[in-house]
Structure formats: structure tokens, C-alpha cells
C-alpha atoms as a PDB file:
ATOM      1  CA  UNK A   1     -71.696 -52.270 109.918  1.00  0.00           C
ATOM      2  CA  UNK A   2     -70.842 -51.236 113.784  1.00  0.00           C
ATOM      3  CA  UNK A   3     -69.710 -53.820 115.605  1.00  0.00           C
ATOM      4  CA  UNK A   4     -68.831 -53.172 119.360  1.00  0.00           C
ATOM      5  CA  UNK A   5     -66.642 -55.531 121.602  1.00  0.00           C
ATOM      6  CA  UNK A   6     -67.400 -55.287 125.090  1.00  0.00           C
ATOM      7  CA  UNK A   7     -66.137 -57.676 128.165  1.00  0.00           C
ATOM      8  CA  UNK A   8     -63.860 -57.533 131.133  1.00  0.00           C
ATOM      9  CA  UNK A   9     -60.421 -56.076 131.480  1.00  0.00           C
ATOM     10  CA  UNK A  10     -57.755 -58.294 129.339  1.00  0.00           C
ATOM     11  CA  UNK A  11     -60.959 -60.425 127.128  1.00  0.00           C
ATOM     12  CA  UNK A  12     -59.015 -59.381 124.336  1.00  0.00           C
ATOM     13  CA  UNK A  13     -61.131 -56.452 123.190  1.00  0.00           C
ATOM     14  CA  UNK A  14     -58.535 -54.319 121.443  1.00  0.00           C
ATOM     15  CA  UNK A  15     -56.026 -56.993 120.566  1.00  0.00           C
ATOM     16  CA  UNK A  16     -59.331 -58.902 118.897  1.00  0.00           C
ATOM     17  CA  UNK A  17     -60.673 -55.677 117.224  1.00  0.00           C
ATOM     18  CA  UNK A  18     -57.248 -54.448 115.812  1.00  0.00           C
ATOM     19  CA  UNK A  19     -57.035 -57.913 114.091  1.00  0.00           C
ATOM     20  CA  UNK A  20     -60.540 -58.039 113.001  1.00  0.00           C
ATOM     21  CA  UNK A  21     -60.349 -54.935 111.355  1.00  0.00           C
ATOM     22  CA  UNK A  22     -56.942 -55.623 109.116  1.00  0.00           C
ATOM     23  CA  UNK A  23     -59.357 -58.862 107.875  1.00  0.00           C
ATOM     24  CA  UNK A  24     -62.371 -57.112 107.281  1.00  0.00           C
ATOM     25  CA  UNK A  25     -60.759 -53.642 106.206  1.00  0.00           C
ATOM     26  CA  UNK A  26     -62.797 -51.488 108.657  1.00  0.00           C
ATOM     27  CA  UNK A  27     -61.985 -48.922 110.896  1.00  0.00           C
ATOM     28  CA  UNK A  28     -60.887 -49.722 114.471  1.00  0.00           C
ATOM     29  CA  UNK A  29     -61.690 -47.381 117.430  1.00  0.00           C
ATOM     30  CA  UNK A  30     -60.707 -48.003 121.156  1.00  0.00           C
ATOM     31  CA  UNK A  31     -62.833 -45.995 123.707  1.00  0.00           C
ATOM     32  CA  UNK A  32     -60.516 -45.470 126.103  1.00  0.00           C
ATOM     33  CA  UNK A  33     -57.893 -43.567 123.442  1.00  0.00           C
ATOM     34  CA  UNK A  34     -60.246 -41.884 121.996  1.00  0.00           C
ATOM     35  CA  UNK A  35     -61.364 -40.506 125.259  1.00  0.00           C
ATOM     36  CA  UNK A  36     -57.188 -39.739 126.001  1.00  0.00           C
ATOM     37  CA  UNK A  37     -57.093 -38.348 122.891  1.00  0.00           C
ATOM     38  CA  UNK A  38     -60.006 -35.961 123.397  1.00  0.00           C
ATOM     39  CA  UNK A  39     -59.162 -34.601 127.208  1.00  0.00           C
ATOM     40  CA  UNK A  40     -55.516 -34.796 126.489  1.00  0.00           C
ATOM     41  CA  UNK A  41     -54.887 -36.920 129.318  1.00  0.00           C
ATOM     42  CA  UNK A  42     -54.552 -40.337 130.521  1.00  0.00           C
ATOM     43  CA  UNK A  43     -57.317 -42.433 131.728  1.00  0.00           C
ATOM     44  CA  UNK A  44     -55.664 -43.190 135.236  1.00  0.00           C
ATOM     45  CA  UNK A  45     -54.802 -39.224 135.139  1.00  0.00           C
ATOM     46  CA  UNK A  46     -58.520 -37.985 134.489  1.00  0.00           C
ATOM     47  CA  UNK A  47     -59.534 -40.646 137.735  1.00  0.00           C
ATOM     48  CA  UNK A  48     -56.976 -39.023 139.525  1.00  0.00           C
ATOM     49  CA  UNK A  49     -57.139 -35.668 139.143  1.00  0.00           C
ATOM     50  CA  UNK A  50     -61.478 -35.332 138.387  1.00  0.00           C
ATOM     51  CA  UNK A  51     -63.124 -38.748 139.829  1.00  0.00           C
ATOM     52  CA  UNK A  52     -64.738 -41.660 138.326  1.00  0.00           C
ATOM     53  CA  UNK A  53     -67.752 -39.985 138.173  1.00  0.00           C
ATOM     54  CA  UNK A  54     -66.428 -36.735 135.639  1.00  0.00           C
ATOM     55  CA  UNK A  55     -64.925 -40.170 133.620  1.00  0.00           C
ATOM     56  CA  UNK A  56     -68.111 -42.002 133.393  1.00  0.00           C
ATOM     57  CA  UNK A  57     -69.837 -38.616 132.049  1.00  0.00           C
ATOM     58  CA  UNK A  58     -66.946 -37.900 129.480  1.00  0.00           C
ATOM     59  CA  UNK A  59     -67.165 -41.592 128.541  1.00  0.00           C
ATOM     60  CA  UNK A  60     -70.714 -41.797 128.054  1.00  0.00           C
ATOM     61  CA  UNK A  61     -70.611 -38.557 125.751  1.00  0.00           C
ATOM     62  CA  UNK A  62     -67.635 -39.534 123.787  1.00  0.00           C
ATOM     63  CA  UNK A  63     -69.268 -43.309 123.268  1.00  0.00           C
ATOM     64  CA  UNK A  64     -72.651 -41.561 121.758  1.00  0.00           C
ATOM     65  CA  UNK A  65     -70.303 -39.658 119.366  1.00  0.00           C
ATOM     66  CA  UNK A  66     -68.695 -42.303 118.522  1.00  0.00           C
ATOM     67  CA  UNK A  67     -72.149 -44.776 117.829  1.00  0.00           C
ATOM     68  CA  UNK A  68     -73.443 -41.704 115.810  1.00  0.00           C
ATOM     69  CA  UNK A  69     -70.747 -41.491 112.946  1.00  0.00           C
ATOM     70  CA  UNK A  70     -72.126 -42.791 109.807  1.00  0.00           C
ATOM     71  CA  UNK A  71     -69.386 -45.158 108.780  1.00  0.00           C
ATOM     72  CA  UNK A  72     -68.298 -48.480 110.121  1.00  0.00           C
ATOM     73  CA  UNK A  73     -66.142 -49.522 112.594  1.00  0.00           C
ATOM     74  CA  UNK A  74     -65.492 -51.985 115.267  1.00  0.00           C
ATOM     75  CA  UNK A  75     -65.714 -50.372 118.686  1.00  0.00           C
ATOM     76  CA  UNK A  76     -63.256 -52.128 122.116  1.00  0.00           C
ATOM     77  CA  UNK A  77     -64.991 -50.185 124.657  1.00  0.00           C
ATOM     78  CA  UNK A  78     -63.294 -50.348 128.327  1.00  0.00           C
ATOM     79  CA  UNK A  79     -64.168 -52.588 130.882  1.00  0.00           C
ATOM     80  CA  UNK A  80     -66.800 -50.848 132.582  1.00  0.00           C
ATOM     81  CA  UNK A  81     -68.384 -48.959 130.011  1.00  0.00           C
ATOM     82  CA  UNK A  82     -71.805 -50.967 129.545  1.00  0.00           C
ATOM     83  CA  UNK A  83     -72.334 -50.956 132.915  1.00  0.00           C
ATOM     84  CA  UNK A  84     -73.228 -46.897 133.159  1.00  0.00           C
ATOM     85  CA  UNK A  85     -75.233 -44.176 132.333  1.00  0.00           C
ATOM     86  CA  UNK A  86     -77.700 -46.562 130.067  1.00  0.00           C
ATOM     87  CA  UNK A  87     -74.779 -47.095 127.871  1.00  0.00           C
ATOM     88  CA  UNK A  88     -75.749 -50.891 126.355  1.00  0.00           C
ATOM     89  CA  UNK A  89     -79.192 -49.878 125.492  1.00  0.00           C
ATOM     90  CA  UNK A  90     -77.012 -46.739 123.547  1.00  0.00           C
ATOM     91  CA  UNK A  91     -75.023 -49.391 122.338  1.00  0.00           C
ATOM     92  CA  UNK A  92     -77.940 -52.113 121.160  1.00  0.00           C
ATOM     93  CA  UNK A  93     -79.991 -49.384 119.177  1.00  0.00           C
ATOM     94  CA  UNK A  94     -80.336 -49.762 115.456  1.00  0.00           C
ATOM     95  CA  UNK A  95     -78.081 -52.464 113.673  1.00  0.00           C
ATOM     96  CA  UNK A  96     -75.015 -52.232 115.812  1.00  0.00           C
ATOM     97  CA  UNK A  97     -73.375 -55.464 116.549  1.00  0.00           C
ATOM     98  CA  UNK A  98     -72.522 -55.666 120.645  1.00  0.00           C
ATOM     99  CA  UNK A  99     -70.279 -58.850 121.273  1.00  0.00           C
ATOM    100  CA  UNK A 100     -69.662 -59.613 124.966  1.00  0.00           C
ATOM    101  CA  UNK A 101     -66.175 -61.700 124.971  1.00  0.00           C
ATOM    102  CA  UNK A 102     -66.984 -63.499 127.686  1.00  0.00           C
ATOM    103  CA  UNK A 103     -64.128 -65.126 129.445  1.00  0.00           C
ATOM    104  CA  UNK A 104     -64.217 -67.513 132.672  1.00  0.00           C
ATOM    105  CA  UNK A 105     -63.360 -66.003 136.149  1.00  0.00           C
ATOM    106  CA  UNK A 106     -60.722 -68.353 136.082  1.00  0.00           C
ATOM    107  CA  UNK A 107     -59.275 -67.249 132.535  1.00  0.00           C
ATOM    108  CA  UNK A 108     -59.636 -63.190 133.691  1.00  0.00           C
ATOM    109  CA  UNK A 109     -57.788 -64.164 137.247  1.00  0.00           C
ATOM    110  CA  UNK A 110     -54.489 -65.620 135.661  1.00  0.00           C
ATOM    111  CA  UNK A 111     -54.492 -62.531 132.276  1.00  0.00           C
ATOM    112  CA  UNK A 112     -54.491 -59.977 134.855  1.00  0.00           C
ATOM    113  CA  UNK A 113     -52.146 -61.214 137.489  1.00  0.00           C
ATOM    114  CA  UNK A 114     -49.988 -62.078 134.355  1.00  0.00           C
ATOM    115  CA  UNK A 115     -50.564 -58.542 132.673  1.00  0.00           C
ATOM    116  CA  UNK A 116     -51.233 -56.377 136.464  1.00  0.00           C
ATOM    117  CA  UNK A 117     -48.572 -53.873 135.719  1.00  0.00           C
ATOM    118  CA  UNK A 118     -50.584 -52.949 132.416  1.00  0.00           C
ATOM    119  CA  UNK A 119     -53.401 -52.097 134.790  1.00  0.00           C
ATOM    120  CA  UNK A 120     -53.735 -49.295 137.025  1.00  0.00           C
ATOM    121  CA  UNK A 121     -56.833 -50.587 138.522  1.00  0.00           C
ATOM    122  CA  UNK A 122     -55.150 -53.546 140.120  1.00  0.00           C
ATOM    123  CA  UNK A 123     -51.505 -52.315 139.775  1.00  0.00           C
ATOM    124  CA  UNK A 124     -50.977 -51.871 143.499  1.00  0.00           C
ATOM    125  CA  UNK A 125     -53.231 -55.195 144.601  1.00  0.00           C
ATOM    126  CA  UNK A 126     -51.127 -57.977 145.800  1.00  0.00           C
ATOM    127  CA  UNK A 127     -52.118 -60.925 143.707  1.00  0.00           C
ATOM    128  CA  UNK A 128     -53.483 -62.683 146.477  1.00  0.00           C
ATOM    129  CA  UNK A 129     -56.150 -59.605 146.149  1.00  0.00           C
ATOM    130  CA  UNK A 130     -56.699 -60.131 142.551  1.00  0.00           C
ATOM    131  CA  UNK A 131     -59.261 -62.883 142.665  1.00  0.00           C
ATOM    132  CA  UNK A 132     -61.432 -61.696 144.816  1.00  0.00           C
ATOM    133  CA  UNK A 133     -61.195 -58.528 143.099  1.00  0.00           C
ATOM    134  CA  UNK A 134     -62.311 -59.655 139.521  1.00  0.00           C
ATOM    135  CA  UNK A 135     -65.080 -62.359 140.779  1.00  0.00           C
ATOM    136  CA  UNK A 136     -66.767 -59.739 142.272  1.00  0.00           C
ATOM    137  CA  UNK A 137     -66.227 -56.805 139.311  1.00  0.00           C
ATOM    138  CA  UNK A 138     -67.586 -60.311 137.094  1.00  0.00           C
ATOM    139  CA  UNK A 139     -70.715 -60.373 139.814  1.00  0.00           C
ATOM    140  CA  UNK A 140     -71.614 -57.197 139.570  1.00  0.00           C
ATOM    141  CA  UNK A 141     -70.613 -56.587 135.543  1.00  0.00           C
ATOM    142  CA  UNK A 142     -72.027 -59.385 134.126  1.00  0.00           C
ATOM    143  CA  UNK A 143     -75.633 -58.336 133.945  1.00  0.00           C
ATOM    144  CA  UNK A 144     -74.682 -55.623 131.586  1.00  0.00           C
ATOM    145  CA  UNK A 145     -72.405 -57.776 129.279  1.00  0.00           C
ATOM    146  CA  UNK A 146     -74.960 -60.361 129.199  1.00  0.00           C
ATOM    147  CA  UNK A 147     -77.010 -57.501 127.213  1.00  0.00           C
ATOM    148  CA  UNK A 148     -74.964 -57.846 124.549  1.00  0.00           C
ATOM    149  CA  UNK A 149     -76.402 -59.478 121.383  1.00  0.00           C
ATOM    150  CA  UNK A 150     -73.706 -61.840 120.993  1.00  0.00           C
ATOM    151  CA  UNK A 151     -71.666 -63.677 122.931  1.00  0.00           C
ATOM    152  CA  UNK A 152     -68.050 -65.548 121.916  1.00  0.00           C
ATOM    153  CA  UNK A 153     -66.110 -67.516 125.101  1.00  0.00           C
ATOM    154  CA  UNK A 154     -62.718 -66.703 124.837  1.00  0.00           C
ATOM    155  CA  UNK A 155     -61.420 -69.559 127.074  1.00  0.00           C
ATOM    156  CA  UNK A 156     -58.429 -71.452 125.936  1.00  0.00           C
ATOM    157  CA  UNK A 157     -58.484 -69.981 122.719  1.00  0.00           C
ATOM    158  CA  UNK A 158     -56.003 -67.644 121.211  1.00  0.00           C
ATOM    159  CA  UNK A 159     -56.624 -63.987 119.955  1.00  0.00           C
ATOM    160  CA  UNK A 160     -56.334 -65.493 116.164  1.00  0.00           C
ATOM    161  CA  UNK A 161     -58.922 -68.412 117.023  1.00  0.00           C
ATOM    162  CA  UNK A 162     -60.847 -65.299 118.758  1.00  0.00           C
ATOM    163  CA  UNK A 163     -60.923 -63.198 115.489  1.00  0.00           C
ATOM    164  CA  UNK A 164     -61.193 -65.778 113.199  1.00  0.00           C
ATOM    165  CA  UNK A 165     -64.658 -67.169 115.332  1.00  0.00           C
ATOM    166  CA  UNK A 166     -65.919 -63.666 114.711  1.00  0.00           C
ATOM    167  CA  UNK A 167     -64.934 -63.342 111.379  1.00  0.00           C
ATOM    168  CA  UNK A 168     -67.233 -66.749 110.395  1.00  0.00           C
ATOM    169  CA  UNK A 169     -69.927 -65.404 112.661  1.00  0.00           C
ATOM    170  CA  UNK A 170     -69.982 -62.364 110.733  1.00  0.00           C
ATOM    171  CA  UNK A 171     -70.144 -63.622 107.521  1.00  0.00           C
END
């Protein structure tokens, strides 16, 4: 079984998968090391020093290697991954599990002013900034999560209510 977890910036997509995979003894992937781990190189460092558009190629490449291994795994892509390069219909092909963690704009607003250090995308934004900011990332992103072929809300639950939701759902 692939399973991928997709959703906005701090839905819980790594925390979620690492936890999912201790219960369901799989393997547990995070895009965005993998693709640190492959250039050598931090993700804010790769934006900085070749562009968002050199990232979205690299990330698209490394996500198709990924989706093409032969054993399981659950999959935290980053936050704008389905929305490029065709990458949810890569994603929904064959028998691999997509799960949008679909949080409120509300919920997203208050992780990421509580977490913005964590997050070099709105690091330097004054948290005034911040909700305008993530409604209109949610605007323009949730077409693409909405592909996915499952959907869990993640508002006011915890990452263990999160896991264990998925972990009924899956069996």
C-alpha cells in the first residue's frame, strides 16, 4: 500500500505520517527531505540560490521516483506539491492512497503564526500578514487538494486522534 498525505503547511502531514507508520510498520518518506537529501541542500537554500521554478522541476522528478518504488510507504509531500507540474494525477494513478488533511482557514491561521519561525515562507511576515497570506494560498490550493481521494478534517483534533482516524479508515 502507498498512501500519500497531502494538505497545507502545518495539517500535520509529517507529524501524522511518522505516527502512522510506527502503527502500521511501514516506511515513512517526507518529500521535502528527501529532496534535501538528494541536492544536498536546504529547501529555502535551493529557492534561494536556483528559483521556485528549478524546485518545482526537482520536486516533481524526485516525487515520480518516489511513487515508482515497489514497496510501501506513506508519503507527507510539501505544501505545494499537488498543485504543479500534473503532480495529483501522478499521485492518484494505480492504488495509491492520496489523503488531503484538510484543516479550516481558521485552524492553518493560528498553527502558523504559532509555529512562523519553523517556516521560511512566512518567517519574515508580520502576523498581521499571515491571514491574508494563507486564505489566499487555501483559495488558490484547494482545487488540487480537493483531488485527493480522501479527505480527514483535522480541526480540533489532535495528531493522535488524526492518526488513529486514519488508522480505522484504513482498515
Amino acid at each position: 500500500m502507498k498512501i500519500v498525505l497531502l494538505g497545507y503547511m502545518a495539517s500535520g502531514k509529517s507529524s501524522i505520517g511518522k505516527r502512522l507508520s510506527k502503527k502500521l510498520s511501514m516506511r515513512f518518506l517526507d518529500l521535502d527531505d528527501y529532496i534535501i537529501e538528494q541536492e544536498k541542500m536546504s529547501i529555502s537554500k535551493i529557492f534561494e540560490l536556483k528559483g521556485e521554478v528549478y524546485f518545482r522541476l526537482i520536486e516533481h522528478k524526485y516525487l515520480k521516483e518516489i511513487l515508482a518504488k515497489d514497496e510501501g510507504f506513506i508519503l507527507a509531500l510539501g505544501g505545494g506539491t499537488p498543485c504543479y507540474a500534473n503532480n495529483m494525477e501522478e499521485i492518484n494513478k494505480g492504488d495509491t492512497l492520496s489523503i488531503y488533511l484538510q484543516g479550516s482557514t481558521a485552524t492553518m491561521i493560528e498553527r502558523l503564526i504559532r509555529k512562523k519561525a519553523k517556516r521560511p515562507l512566512i518567517a519574515s511576515l508580520g502576523d498581521d500578514k499571515i491571514p491574508e497570506f494563507v486564505a489566499k494560498h487555501l483559495f488558490e490550493r484547494r482545487p488540487f487538494y480537493e483531488q485527493a481521494k480522501t479527505t480527514i478534517k483535522i480541526d480540533d483534533k489532535t495528531k493522535k486522534e488524526i492518526a488513529e482516524e486514519l488508522e480505522i479508515f484504513l482498515y
